[in-house]
Protein backbone atom coordinates (compact mmCIF):
# COMPACT_ATOMS: atom_id res chain seq x y z
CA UNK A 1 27.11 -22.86 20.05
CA UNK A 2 27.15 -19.49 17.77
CA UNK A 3 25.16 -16.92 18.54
CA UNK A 4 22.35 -16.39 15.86
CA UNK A 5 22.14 -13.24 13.90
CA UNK A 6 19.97 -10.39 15.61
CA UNK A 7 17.67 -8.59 13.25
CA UNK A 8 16.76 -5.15 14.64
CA UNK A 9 13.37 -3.69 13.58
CA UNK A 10 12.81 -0.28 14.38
CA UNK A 11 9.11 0.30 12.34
CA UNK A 12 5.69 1.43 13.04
CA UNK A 13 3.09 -0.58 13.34
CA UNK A 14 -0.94 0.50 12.94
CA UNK A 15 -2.15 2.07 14.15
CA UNK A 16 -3.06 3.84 11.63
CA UNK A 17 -4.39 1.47 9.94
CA UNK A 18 -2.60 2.23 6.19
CA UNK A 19 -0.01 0.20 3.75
CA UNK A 20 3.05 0.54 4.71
CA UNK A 21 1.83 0.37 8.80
CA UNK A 22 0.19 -3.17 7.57
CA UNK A 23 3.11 -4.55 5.53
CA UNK A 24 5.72 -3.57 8.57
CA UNK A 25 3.25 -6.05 10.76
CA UNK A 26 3.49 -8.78 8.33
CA UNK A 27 7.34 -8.61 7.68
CA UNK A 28 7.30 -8.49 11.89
CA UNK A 29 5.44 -11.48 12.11
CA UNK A 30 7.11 -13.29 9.34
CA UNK A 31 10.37 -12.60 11.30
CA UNK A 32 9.72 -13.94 14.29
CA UNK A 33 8.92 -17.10 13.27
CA UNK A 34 11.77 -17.42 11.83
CA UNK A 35 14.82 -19.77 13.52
CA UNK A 36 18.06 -18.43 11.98
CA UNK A 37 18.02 -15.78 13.39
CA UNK A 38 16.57 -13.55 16.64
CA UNK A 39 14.53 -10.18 16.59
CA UNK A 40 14.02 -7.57 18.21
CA UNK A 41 10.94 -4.59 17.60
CA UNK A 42 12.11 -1.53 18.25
CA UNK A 43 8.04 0.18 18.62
CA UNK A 44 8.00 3.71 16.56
CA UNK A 45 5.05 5.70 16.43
CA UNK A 46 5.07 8.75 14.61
CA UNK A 47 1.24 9.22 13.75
CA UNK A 48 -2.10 7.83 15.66
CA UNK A 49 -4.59 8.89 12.85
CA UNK A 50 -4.70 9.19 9.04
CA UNK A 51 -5.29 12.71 9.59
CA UNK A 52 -2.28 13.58 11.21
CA UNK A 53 -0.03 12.31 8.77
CA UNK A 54 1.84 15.00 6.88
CA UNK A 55 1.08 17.56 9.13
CA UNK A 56 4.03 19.60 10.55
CA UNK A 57 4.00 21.27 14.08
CA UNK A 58 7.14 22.26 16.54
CA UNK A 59 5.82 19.88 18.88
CA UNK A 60 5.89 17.23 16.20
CA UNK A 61 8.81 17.88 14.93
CA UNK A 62 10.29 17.03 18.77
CA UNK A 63 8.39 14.28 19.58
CA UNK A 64 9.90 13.08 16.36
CA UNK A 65 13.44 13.68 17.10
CA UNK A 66 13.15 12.28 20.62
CA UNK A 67 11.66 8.87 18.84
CA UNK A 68 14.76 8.87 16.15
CA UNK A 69 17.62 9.74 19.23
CA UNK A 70 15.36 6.82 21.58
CA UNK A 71 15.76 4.39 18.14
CA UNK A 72 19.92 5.47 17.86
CA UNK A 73 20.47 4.60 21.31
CA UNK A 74 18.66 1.32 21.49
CA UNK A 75 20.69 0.17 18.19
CA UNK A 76 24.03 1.20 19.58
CA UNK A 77 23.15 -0.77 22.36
CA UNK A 78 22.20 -3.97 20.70
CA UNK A 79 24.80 -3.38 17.60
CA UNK A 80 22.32 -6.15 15.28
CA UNK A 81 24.14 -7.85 12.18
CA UNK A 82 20.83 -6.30 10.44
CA UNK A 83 18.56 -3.21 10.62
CA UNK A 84 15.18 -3.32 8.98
CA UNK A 85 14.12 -0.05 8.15
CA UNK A 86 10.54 0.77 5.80
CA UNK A 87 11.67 4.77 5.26
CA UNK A 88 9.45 7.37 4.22
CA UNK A 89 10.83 9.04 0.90
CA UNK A 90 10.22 12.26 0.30
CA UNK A 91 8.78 15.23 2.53
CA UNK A 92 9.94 16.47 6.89
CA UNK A 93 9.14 11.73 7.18
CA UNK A 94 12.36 11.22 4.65
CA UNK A 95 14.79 13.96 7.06
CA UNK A 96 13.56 11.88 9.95
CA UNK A 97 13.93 8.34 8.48
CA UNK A 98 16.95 9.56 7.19
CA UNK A 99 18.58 9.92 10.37
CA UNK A 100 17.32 6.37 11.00
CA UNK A 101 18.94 5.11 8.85
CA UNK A 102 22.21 6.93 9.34
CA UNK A 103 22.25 5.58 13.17
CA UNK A 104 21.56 1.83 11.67
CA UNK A 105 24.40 2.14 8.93
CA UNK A 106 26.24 3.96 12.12
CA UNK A 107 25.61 0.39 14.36
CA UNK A 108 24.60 -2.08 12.09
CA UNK A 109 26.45 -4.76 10.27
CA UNK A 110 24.00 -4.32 6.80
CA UNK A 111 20.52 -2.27 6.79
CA UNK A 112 17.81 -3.25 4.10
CA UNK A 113 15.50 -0.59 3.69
CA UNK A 114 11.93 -1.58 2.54
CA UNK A 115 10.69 1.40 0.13
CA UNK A 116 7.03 1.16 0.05
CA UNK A 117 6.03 4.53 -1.46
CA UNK A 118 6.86 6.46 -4.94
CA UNK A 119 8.97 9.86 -4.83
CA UNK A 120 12.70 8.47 -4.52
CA UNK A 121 12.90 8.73 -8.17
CA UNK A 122 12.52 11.99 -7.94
CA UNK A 123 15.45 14.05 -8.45
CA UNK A 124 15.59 16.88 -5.32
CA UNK A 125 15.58 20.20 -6.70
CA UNK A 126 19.09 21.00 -5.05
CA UNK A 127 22.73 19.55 -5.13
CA UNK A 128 22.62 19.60 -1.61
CA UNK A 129 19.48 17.39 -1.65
CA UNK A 130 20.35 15.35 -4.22
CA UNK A 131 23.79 14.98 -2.27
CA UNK A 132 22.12 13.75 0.79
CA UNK A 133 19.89 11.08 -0.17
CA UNK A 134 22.68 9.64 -1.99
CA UNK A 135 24.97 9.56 0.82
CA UNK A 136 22.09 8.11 3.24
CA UNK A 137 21.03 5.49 1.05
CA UNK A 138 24.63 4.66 0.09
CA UNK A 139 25.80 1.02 0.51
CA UNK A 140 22.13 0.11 1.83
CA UNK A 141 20.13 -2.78 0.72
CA UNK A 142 17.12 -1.80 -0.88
CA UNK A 143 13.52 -3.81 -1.54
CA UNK A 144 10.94 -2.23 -3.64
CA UNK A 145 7.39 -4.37 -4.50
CA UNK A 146 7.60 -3.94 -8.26
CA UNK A 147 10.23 -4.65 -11.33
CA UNK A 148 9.04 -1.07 -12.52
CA UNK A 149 9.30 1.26 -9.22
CA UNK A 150 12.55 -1.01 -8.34
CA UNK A 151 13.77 -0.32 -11.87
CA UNK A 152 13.30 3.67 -11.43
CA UNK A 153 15.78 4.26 -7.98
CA UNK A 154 18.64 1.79 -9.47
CA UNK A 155 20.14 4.84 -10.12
CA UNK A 156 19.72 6.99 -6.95
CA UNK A 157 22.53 5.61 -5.39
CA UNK A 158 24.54 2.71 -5.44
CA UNK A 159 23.03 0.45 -3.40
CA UNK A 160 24.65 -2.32 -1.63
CA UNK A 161 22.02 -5.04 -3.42
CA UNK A 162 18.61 -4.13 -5.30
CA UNK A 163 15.86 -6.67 -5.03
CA UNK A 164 12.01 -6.78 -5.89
CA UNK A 165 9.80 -8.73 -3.27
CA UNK A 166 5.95 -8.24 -4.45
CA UNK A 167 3.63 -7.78 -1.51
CA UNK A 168 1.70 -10.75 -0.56
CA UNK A 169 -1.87 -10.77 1.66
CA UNK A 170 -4.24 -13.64 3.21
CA UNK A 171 -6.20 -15.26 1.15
CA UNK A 172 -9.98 -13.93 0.97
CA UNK A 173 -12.11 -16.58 2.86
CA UNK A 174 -13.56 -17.86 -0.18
CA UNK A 175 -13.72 -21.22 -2.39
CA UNK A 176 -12.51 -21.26 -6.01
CA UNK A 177 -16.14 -21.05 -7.41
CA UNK A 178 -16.49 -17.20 -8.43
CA UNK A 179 -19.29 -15.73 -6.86
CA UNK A 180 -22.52 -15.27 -9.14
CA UNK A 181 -22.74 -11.99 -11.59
CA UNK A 182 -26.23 -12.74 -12.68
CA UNK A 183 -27.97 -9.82 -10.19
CA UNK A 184 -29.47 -6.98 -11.53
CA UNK A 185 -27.62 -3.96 -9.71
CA UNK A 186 -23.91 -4.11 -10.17
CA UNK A 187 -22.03 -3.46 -6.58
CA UNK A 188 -19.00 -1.21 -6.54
CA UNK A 189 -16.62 -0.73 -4.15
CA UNK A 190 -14.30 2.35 -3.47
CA UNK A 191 -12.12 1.40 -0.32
CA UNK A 192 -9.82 3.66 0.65
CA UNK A 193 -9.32 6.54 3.17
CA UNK A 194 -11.21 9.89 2.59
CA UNK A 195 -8.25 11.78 0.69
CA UNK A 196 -8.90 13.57 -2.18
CA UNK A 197 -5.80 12.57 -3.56
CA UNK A 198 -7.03 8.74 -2.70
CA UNK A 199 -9.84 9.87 -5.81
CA UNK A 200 -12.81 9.31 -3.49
CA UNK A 201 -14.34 12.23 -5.07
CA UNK A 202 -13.54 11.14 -8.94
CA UNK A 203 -14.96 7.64 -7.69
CA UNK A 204 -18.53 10.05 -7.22
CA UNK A 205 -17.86 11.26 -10.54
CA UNK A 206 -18.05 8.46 -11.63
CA UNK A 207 -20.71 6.87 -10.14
CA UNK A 208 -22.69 10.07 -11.69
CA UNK A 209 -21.36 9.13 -15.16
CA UNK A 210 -23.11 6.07 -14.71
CA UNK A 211 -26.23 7.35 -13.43
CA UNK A 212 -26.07 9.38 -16.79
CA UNK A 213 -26.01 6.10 -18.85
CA UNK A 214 -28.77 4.60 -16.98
CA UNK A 215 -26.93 2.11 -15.74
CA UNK A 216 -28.07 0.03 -12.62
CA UNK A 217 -25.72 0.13 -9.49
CA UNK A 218 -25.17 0.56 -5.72
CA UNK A 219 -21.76 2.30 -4.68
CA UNK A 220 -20.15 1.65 -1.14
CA UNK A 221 -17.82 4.51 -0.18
CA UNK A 222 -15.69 2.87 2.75
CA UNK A 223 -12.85 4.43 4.74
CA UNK A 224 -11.03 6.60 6.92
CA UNK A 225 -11.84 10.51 7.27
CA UNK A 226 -8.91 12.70 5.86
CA UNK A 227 -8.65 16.30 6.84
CA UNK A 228 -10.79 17.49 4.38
CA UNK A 229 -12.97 14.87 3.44
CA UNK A 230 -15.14 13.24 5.68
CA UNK A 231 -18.64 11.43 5.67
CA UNK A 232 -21.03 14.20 6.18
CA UNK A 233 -18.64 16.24 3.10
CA UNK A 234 -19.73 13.34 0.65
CA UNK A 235 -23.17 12.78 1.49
CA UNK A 236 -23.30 16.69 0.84
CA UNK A 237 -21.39 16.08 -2.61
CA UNK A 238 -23.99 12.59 -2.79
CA UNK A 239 -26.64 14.66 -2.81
CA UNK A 240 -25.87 17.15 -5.06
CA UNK A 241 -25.30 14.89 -8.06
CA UNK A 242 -28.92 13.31 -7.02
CA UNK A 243 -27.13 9.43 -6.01
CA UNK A 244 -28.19 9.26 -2.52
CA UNK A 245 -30.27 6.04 -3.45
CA UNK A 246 -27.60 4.68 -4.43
CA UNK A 247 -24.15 5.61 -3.32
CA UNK A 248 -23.61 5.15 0.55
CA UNK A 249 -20.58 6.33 2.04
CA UNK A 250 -20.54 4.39 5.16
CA UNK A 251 -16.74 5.21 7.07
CA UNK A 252 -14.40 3.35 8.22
CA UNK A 253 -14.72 -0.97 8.42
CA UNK A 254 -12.55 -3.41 9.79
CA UNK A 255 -12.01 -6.78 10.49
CA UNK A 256 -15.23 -9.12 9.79
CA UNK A 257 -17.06 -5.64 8.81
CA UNK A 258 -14.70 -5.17 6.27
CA UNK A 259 -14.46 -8.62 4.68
CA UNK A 260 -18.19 -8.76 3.88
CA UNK A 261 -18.25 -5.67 2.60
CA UNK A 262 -15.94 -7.19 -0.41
CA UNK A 263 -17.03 -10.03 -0.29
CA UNK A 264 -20.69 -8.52 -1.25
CA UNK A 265 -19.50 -6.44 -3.76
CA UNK A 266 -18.86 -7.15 -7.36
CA UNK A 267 -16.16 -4.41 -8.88
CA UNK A 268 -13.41 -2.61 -6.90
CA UNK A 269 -12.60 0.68 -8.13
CA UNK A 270 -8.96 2.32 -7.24
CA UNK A 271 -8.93 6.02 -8.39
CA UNK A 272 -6.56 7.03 -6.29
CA UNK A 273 -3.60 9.69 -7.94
CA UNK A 274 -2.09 9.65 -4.69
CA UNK A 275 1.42 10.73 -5.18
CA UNK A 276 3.09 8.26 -3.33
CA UNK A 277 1.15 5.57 -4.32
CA UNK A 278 3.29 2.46 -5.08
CA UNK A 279 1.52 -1.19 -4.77
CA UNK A 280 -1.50 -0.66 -2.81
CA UNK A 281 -2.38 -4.21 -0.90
CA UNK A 282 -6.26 -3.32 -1.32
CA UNK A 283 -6.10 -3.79 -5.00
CA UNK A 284 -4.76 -7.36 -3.73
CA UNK A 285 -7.49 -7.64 -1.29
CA UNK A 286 -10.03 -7.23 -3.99
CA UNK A 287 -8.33 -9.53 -6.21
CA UNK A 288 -8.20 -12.14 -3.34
CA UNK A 289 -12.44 -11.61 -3.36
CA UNK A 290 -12.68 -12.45 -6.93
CA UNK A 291 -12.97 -8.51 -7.87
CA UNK A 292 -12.38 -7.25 -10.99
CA UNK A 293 -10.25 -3.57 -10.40
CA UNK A 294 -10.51 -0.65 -12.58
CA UNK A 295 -7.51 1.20 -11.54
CA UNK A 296 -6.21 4.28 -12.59
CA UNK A 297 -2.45 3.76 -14.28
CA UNK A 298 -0.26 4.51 -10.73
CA UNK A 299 2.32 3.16 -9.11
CA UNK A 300 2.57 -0.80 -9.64
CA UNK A 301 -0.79 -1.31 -10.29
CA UNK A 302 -0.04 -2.07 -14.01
CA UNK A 303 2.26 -4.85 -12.93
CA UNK A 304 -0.60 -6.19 -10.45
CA UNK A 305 -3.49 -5.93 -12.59
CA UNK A 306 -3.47 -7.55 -16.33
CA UNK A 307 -5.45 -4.93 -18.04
CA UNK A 308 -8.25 -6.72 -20.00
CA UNK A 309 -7.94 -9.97 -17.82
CA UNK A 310 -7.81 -9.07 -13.91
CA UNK A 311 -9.36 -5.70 -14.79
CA UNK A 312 -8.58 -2.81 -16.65
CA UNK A 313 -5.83 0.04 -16.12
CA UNK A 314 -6.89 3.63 -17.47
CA UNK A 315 -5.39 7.08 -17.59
CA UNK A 316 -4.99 9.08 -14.42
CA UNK A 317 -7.58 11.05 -13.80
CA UNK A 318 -9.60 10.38 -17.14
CA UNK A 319 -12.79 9.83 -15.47
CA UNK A 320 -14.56 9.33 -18.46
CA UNK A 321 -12.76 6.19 -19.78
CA UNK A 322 -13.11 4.79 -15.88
CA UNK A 323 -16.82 5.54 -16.28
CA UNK A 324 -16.64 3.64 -19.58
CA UNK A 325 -14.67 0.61 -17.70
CA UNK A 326 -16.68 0.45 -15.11
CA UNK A 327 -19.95 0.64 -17.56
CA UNK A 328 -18.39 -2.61 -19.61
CA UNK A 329 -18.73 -4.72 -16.65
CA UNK A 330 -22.05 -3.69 -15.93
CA UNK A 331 -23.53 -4.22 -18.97
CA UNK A 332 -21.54 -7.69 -19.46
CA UNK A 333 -22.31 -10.01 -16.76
CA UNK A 334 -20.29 -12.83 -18.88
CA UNK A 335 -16.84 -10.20 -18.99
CA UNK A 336 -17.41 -9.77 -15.18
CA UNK A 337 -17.79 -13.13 -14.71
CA UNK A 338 -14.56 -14.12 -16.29
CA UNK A 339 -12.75 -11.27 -14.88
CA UNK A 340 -13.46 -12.32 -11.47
CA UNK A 341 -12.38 -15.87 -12.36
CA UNK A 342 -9.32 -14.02 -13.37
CA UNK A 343 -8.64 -11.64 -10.41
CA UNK A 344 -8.64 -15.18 -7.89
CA UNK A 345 -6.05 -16.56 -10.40
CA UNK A 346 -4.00 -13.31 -10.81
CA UNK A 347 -4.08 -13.68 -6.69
CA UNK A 348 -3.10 -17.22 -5.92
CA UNK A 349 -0.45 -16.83 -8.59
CA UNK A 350 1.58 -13.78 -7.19
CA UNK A 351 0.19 -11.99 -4.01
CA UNK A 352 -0.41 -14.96 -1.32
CA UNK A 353 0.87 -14.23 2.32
CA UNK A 354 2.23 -18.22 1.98
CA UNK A 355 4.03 -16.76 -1.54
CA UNK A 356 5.15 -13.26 0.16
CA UNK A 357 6.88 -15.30 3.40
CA UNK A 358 8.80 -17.85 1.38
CA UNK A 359 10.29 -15.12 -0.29
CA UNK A 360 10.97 -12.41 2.46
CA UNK A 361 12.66 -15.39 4.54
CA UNK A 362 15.06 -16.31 1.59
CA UNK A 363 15.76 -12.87 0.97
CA UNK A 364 16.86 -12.73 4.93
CA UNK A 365 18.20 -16.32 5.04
CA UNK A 366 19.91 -15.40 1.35
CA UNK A 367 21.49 -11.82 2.99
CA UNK A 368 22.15 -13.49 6.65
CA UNK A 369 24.41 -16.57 4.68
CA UNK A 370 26.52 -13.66 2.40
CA UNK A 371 27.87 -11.70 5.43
């Protein structure tokens, strides 16, 4: 009897609890059910908190390098038919994925690299640069989440196969009936760690842009502290545009804390300009919950929200024609109504976990049979 293919997986897991850390879990799980082929997690942890993440130190920088050398040795000992890499892609993360990736290509039969961020389109500033991620990447198989973001790194390198494998979540514990839009106050939802980049601060703005059009609404602020931003910093900011009565940043939530929390709430709005943005699963989560997203114009969302149907898509960082989104829905319980109708459809169409699975084990059973 043949031995079955090995799949090597050498990715981090949360925590911390973000996107790509949550994804990695899901392909991990997905993997070992599978039975064509056997897997092995190689754990990596190169951050504990949110906080951490993109901060440089010596001490870092060696705990890093003793986690890449640790991940080299246990592949040249195993020598898998496939590595499973999710890189980082720009910044110190992409020189220390890269050599990742160099020790799979180095011991693996064929490496797929997941790429769940934005930047790799990005031409490097120097030949030398430019020279390198094209050699690392070279002969790789890569998976983006979006027809657009795959689209913009075809030309990077030449890649061993290209393929586009939308991110898929649980369903939201809900039935098909839409929950009711009649109430008076409107309940919006910013969910997303305390980053200024994340746009927790534009989602204040614009929560004061609807005070200004006396419009009725409560605002939940949830998520992780950044290094900046944390909860005292907005209640200060709260308070200063007069909304303590009715936006409440309330931290972090998980689990069943977190799943009420959308399922009580009635918009989601995503204002993140996050650079590396790409296709951000809580814009499926609040799709899953029947929410209408109003979105700035980053990453994939365009591709995961139908502007006008699911939600709408504006201009990043044009607060004003959020606040003027955002207002529509308000004011028109029958266009929230239908937009939530919409958002569970856009869901169960595209983003399912069942949906994601079927097609991350084809793509594996589909590379595993071309060898």
């Amino acid at each position: 009897m043949s031995r079955k293919p090995l799949i090597a997986a050498p990715i981090p897991l949360p925590p911390p609890v973000h996107g790509s850390n949550v994804m990695n879990q899901v392909v991990l799980g997905m993997l070992l059910k599978g039975d064509e082929w056997r897997v092995h997690h190689i754990p990596v942890q190169f951050s504990t908190a949110v906080a951490t993440i993109g901060k440089v130190g010596i001490f870092k920088i060696l705990r890093h390098f003793r986690i890449v050398l640790s991940v080299a040795w246990t592949l040249a000992r195993l020598r898998p038919e496939i590595t499973y890499l999710s890189p980082a892609v720009s910044g110190f993360a992409w020189f220390r994925d890269a050599l990742l990736i160099v020790s799979a290509r180095v011991f693996s039969q064929e490496v797929v690299v997941h790429i769940h961020g934005r930047g790799l389109s990005s031409a490097p500033s120097s030949a030398w640069a430019r020279w390198m991620r094209r050699a690392v990447f070279r002969r790789t198989h890569a998976v983006h989440l979006s027809e657009g973001l795959a689209q913009s790194i075809a030309q990077v390198t030449a890649w061993k196969s290209l393929s586009v494998l939308p991110n898929g979540i649980e369903a939201a514990p809900l039935s098909r009936e839409v929950k009711e839009t009649s109430e008076a106050v409107t309940k919006l939802l910013y969910l997303s760690n305390f980053i200024e980049t994340k746009g927790v601060l534009d989602f204040v703005a614009v929560c004061e842009g609807l005070r200004a059009r006396g419009l009725r609404f409560e605002a939940a602020i949830v998520g992780g502290s950044g290094p900046v931003i944390d909860v005292p910093v907005l209640e200060q900011r709260i308070k200063a545009a007069g909304l303590s009565d009715c936006v409440f940043p309330l931290g972090p939530r998980y689990g069943e804390d977190k799943l009420q929390i959308l399922a009580d709430s009635d918009v989601f709005v995503f204002p993140s300009f996050y650079p590396q943005e790409c296709a951000p699963l809580v814009v499926l989560e609040a799709l899953s919950f029947c929410l209408p997203v109003v979105s700035y114009d980053i990453g994939a969302v365009s591709e995961m929200v139908e502007d006008g149907r699911s939600g709408f898509v504006v201009e990043s960082r044009n607060i004003e024609q959020m606040t003027q989104r955002v207002a529509e829905l308000i004011e028109q319980p029958a266009l929230l109504s239908s937009m939530s109708a919409s958002a569970r459809e856009r869901f169960e169409r595209e983003f399912t976990m069942t949906t994601f699975e079927a097609r991350l084990r084809d793509y594996f059973a589909e590379l595993i049979a071309k060898r």
